[in-house]
C-alpha atoms as a PDB file:
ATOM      1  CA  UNK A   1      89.995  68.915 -47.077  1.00  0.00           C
ATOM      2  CA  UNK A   2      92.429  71.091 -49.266  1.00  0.00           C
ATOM      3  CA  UNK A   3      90.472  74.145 -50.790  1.00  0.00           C
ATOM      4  CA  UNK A   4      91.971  76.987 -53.255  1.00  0.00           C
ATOM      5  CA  UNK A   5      90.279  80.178 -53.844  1.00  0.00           C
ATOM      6  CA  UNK A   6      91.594  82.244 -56.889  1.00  0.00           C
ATOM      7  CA  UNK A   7      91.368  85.261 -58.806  1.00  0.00           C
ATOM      8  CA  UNK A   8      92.159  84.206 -62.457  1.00  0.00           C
ATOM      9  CA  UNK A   9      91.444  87.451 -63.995  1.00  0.00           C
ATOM     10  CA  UNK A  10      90.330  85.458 -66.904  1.00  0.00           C
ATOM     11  CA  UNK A  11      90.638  81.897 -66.600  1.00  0.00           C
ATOM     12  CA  UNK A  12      91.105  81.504 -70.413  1.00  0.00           C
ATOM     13  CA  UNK A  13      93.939  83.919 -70.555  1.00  0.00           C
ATOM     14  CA  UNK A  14      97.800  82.958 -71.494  1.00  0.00           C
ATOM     15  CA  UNK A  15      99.273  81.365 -68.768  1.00  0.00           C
ATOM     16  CA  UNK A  16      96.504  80.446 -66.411  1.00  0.00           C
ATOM     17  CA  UNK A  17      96.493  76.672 -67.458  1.00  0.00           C
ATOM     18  CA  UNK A  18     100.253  76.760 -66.501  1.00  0.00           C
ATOM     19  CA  UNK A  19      99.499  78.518 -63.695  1.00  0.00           C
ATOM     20  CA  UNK A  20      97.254  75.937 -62.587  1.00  0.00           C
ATOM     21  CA  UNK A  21      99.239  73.205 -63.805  1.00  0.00           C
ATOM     22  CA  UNK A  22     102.102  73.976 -61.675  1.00  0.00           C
ATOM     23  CA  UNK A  23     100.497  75.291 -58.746  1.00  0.00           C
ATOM     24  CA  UNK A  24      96.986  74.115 -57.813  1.00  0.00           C
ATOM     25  CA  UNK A  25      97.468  70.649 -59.595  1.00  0.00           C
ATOM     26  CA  UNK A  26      99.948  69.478 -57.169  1.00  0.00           C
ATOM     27  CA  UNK A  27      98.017  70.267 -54.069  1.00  0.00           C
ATOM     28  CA  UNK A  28      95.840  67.881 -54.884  1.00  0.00           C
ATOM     29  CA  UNK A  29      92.851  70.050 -53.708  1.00  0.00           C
ATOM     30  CA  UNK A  30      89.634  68.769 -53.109  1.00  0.00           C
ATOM     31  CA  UNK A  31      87.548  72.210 -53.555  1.00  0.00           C
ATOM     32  CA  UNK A  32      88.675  74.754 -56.105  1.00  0.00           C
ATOM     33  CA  UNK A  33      86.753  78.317 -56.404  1.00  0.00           C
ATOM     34  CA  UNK A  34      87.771  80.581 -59.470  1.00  0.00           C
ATOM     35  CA  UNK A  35      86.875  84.047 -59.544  1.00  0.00           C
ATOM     36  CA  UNK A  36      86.909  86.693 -62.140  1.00  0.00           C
ATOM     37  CA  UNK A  37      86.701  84.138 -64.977  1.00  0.00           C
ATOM     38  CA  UNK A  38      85.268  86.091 -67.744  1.00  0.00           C
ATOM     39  CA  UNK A  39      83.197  83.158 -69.468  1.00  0.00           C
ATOM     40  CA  UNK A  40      79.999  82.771 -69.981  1.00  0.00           C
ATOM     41  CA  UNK A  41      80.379  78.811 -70.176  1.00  0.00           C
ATOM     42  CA  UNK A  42      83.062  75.722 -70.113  1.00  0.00           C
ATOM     43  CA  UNK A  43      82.499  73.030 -71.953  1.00  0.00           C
ATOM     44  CA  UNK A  44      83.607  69.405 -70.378  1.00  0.00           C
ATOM     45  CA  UNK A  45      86.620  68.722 -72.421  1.00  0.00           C
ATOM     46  CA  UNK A  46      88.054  72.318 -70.698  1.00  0.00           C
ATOM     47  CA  UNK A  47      86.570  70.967 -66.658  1.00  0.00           C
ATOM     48  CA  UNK A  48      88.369  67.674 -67.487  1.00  0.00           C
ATOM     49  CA  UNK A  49      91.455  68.920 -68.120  1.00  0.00           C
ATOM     50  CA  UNK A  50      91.580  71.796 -65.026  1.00  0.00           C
ATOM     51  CA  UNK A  51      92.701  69.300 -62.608  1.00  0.00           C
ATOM     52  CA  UNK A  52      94.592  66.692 -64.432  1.00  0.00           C
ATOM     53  CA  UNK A  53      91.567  64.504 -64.992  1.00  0.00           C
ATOM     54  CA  UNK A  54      90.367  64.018 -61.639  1.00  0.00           C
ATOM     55  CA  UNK A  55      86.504  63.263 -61.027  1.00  0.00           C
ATOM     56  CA  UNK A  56      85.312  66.917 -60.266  1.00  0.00           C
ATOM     57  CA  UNK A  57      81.694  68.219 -60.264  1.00  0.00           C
ATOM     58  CA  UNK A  58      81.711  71.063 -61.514  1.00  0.00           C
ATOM     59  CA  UNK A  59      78.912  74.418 -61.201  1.00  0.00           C
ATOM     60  CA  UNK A  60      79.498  78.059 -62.156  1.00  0.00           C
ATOM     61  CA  UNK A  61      77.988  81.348 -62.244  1.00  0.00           C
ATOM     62  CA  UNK A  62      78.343  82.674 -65.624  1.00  0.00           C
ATOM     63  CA  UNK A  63      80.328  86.125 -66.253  1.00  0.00           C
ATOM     64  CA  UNK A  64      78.355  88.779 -67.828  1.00  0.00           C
ATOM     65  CA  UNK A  65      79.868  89.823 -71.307  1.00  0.00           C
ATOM     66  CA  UNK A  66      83.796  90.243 -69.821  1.00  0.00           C
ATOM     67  CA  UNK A  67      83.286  90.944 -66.613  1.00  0.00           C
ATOM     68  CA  UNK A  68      83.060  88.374 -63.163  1.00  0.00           C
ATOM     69  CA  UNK A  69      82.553  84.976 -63.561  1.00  0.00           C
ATOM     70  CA  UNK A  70      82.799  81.780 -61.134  1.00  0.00           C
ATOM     71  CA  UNK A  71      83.816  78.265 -61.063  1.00  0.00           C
ATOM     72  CA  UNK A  72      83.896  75.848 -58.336  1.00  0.00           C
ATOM     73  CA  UNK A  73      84.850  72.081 -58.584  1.00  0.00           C
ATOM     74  CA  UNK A  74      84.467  69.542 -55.705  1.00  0.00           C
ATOM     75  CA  UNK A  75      86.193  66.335 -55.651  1.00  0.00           C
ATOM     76  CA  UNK A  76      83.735  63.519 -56.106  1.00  0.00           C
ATOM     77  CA  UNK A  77      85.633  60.450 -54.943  1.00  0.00           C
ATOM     78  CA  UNK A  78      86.093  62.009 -51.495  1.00  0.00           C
ATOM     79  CA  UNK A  79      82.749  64.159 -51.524  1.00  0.00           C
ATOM     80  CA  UNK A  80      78.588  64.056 -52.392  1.00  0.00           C
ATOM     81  CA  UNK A  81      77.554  66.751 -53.508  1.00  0.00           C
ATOM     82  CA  UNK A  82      74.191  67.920 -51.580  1.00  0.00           C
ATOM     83  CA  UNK A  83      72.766  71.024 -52.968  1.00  0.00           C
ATOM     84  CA  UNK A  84      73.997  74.034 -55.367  1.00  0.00           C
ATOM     85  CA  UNK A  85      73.148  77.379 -54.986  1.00  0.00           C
ATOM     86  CA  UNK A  86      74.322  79.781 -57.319  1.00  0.00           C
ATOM     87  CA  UNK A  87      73.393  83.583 -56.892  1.00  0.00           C
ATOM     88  CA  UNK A  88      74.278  86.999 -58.026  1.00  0.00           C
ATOM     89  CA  UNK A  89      77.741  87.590 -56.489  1.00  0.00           C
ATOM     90  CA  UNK A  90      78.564  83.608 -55.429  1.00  0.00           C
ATOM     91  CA  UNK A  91      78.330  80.045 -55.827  1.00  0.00           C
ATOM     92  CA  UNK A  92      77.934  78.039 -53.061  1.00  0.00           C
ATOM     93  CA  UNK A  93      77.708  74.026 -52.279  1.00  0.00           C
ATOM     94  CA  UNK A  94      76.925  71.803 -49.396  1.00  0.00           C
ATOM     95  CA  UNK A  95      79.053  68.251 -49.700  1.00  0.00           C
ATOM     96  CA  UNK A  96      78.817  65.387 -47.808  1.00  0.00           C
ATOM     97  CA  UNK A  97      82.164  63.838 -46.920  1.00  0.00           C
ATOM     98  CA  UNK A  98      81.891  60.674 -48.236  1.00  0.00           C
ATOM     99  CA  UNK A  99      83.965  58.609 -44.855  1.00  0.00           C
ATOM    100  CA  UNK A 100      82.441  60.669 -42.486  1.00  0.00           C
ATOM    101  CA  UNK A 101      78.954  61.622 -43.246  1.00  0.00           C
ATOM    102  CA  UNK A 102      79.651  65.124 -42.097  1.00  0.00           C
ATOM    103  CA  UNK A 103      77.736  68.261 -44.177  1.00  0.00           C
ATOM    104  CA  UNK A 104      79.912  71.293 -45.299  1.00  0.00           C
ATOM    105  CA  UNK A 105      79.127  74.425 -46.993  1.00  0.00           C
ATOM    106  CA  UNK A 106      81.630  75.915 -48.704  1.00  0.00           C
ATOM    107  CA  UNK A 107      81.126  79.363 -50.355  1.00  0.00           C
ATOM    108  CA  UNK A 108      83.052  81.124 -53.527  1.00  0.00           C
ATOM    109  CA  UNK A 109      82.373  84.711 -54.094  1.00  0.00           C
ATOM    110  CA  UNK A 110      83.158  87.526 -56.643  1.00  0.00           C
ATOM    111  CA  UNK A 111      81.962  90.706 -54.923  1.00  0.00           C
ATOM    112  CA  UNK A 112      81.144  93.823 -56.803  1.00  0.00           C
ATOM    113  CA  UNK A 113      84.069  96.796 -57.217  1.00  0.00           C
ATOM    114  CA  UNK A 114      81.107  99.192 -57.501  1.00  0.00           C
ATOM    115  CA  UNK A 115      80.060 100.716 -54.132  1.00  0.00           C
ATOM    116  CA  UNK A 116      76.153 101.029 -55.868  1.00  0.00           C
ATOM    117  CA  UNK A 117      76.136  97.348 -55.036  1.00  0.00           C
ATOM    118  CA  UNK A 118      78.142  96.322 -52.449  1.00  0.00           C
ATOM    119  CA  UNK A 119      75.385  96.423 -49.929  1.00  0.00           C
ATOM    120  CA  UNK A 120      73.388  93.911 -51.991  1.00  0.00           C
ATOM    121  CA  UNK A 121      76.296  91.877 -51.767  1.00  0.00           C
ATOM    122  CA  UNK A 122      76.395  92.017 -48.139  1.00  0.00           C
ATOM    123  CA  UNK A 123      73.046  90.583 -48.022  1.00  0.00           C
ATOM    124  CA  UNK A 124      73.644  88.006 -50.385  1.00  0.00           C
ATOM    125  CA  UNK A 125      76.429  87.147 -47.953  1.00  0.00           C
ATOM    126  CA  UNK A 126      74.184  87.569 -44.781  1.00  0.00           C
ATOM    127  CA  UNK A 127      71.553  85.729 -46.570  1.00  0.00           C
ATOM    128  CA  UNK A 128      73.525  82.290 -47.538  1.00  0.00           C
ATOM    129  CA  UNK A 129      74.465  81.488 -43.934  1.00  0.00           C
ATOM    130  CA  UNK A 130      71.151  83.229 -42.180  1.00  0.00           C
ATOM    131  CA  UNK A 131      69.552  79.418 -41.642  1.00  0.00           C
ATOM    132  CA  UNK A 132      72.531  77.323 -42.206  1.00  0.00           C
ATOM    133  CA  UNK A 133      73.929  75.835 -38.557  1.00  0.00           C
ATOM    134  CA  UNK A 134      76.491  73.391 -40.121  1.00  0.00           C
ATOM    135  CA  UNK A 135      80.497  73.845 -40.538  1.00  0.00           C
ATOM    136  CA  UNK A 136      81.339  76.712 -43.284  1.00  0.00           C
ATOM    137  CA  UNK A 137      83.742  78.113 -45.421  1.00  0.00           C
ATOM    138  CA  UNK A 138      83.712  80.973 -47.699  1.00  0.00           C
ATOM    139  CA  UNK A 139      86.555  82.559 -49.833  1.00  0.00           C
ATOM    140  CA  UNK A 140      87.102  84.352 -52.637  1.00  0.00           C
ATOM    141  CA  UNK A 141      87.201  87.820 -54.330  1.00  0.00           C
ATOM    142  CA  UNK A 142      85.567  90.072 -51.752  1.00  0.00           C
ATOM    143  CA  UNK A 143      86.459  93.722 -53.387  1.00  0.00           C
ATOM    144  CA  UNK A 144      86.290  95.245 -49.836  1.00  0.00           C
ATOM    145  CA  UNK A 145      88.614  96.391 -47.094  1.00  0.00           C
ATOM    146  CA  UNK A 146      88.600  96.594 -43.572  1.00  0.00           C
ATOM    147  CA  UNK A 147      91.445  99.272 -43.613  1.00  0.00           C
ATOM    148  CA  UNK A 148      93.221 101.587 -45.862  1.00  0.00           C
ATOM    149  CA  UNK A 149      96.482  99.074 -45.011  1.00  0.00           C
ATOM    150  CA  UNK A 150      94.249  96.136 -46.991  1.00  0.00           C
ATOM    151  CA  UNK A 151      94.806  98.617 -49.839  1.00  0.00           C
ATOM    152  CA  UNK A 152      97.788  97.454 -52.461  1.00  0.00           C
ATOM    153  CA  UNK A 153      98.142 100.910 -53.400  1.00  0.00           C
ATOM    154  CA  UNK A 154      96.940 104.091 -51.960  1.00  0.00           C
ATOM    155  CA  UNK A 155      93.878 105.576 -54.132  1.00  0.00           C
ATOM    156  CA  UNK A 156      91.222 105.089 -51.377  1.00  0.00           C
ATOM    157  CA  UNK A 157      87.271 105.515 -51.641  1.00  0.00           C
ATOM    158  CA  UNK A 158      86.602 105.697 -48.383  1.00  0.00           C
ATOM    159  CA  UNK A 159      82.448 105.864 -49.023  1.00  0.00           C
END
């Protein structure tokens, strides 16, 4: 399974579909997770064309106004998809492999840059996996650090 987690910072914006045409086109993934989308909706003409046509599913958690946003697309000629479960800070799916049998559930997130929720987020996380025993992955746009040299730059909140 090839999966790509990415930051668009707006998926809409000039250059992304390039972007995506170049580089997440030819890996032929088979799980995509866009963060920081900044739309509200897609309509199926704009899904369709992400990937070059392929058969995706497609599920999202709507940004509010500007701001956040997710959009995850599963291949459907390799994959079932099981369940969706879309909550405040991620969007999350369980697939059935469609050679194998096996169950997978793979997790996008868009965690908050304000500290007055990142403890919410947390549990969100804590909660998604709490009775889930299966094979997982989750990626995405965490906003948090393990140590100031995770930092791009150097302004630091360390609360």
């Amino acid at each position: 399974m090839i999966c790509a987690f990415w930051n668009s910072r707006g998926i809409s914006a000039p250059g992304r579909k390039k972007f995506i045409d170049d580089n997440l086109v030819p890996l032929n993934v088979d799980y995509i997770g866009f963060q920081e989308t900044k739309k509200e909706n897609f309509s199926n003409s704009f899904l369709k064309s992400l990937l070059g046509n392929r058969n995706f599913g497609w599920n999202y958690l709507p940004a509010v106004g500007t701001a956040g946003g997710i959009l995850v697309g599963i291949n459907c000629d390799k994959f079932d998809i099981v369940a969706w479960d879309i909550r405040v800070f991620s969007v999350s799916t369980v697939v059935r492999n469609k050679v194998s049998g096996a169950n997978i559930r793979i997790t996008t997130v868009y965690g908050p840059s304000y500290d007055d929720k990142k403890q919410a987020f947390i549990s969100e996380l804590h909660g998604l996996f709490l009775n889930w025993d299966g094979p997982a992955m989750i990626g995405g746009d965490f906003n948090l650090i393990r140590s100031p040299e995770d930092k791009s730059s150097g302004n630091i909140d360390f609360r």
